[in-house]
C-alpha atoms as a PDB file:
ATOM      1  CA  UNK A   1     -35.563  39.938 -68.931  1.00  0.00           C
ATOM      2  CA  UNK A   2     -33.952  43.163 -69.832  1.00  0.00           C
ATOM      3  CA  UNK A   3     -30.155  44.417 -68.539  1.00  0.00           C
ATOM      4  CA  UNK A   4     -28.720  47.436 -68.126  1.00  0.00           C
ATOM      5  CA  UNK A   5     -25.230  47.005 -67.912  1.00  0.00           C
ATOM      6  CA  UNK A   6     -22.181  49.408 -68.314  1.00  0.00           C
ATOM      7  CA  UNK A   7     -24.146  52.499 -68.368  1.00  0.00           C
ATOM      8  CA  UNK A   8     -21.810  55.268 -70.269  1.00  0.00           C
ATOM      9  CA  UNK A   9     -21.492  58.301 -67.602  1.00  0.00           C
ATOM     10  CA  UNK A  10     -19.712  58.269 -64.305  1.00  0.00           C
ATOM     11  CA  UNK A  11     -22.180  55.823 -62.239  1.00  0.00           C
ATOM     12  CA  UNK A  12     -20.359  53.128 -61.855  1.00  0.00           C
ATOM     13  CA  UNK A  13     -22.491  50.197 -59.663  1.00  0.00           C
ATOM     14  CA  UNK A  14     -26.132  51.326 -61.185  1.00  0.00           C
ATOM     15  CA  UNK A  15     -26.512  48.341 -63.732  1.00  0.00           C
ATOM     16  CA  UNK A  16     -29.989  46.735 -63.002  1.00  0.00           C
ATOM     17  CA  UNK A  17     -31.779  44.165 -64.178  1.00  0.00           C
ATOM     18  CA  UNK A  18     -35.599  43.734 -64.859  1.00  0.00           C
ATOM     19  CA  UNK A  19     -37.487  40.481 -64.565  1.00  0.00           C
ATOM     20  CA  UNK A  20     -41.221  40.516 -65.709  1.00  0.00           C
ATOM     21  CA  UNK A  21     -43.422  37.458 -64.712  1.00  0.00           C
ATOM     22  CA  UNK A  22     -46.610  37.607 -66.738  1.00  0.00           C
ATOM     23  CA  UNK A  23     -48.199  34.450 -65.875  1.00  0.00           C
ATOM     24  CA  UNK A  24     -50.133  33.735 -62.288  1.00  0.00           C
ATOM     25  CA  UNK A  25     -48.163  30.865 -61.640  1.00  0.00           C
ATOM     26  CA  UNK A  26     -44.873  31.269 -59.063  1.00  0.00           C
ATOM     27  CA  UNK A  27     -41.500  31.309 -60.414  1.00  0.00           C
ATOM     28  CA  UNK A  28     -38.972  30.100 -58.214  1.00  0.00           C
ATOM     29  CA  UNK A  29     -35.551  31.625 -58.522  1.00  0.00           C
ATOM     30  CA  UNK A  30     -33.274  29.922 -55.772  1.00  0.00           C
ATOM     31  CA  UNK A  31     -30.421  28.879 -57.712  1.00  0.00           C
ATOM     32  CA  UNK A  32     -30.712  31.717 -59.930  1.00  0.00           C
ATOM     33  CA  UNK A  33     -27.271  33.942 -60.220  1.00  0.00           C
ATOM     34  CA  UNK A  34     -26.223  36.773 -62.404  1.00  0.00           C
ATOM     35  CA  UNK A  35     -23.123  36.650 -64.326  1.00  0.00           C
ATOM     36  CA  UNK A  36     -21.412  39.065 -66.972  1.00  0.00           C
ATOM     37  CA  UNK A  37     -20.388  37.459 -70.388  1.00  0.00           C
ATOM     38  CA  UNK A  38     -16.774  36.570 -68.544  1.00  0.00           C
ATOM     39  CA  UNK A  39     -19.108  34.063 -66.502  1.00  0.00           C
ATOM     40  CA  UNK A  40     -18.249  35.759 -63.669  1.00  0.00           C
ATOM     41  CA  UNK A  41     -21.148  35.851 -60.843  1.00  0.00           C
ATOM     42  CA  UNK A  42     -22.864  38.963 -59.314  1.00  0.00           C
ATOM     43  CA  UNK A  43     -21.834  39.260 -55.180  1.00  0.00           C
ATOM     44  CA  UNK A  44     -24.248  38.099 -53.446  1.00  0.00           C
ATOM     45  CA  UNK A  45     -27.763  37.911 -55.817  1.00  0.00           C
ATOM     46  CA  UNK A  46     -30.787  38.462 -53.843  1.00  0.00           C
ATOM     47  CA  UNK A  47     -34.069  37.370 -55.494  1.00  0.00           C
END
């Protein structure tokens, strides 16, 4: 998994994260949230 948080410049909302599956098998992410090192969650996840 790889996070881009906090870019430096003025764009302010264009943090991303990156998930790579490299096995065949499903990965299921319900339940899954994002949260900044405050442990606060991301609105409204989608996966």
């Amino acid at each position: 998994m790889a996070a881009l948080v906090n870019p430096m410049g003025l764009d302010r909302g264009l943090e991303s994260v990156t998930l790579f599956h490299i096995i065949s098998e499903p990965i299921i992410l319900k339940g899954w949230n994002l949260a900044d090192s405050e442990k606060k969650n991301a609105p409204n996840p989608e996966f």
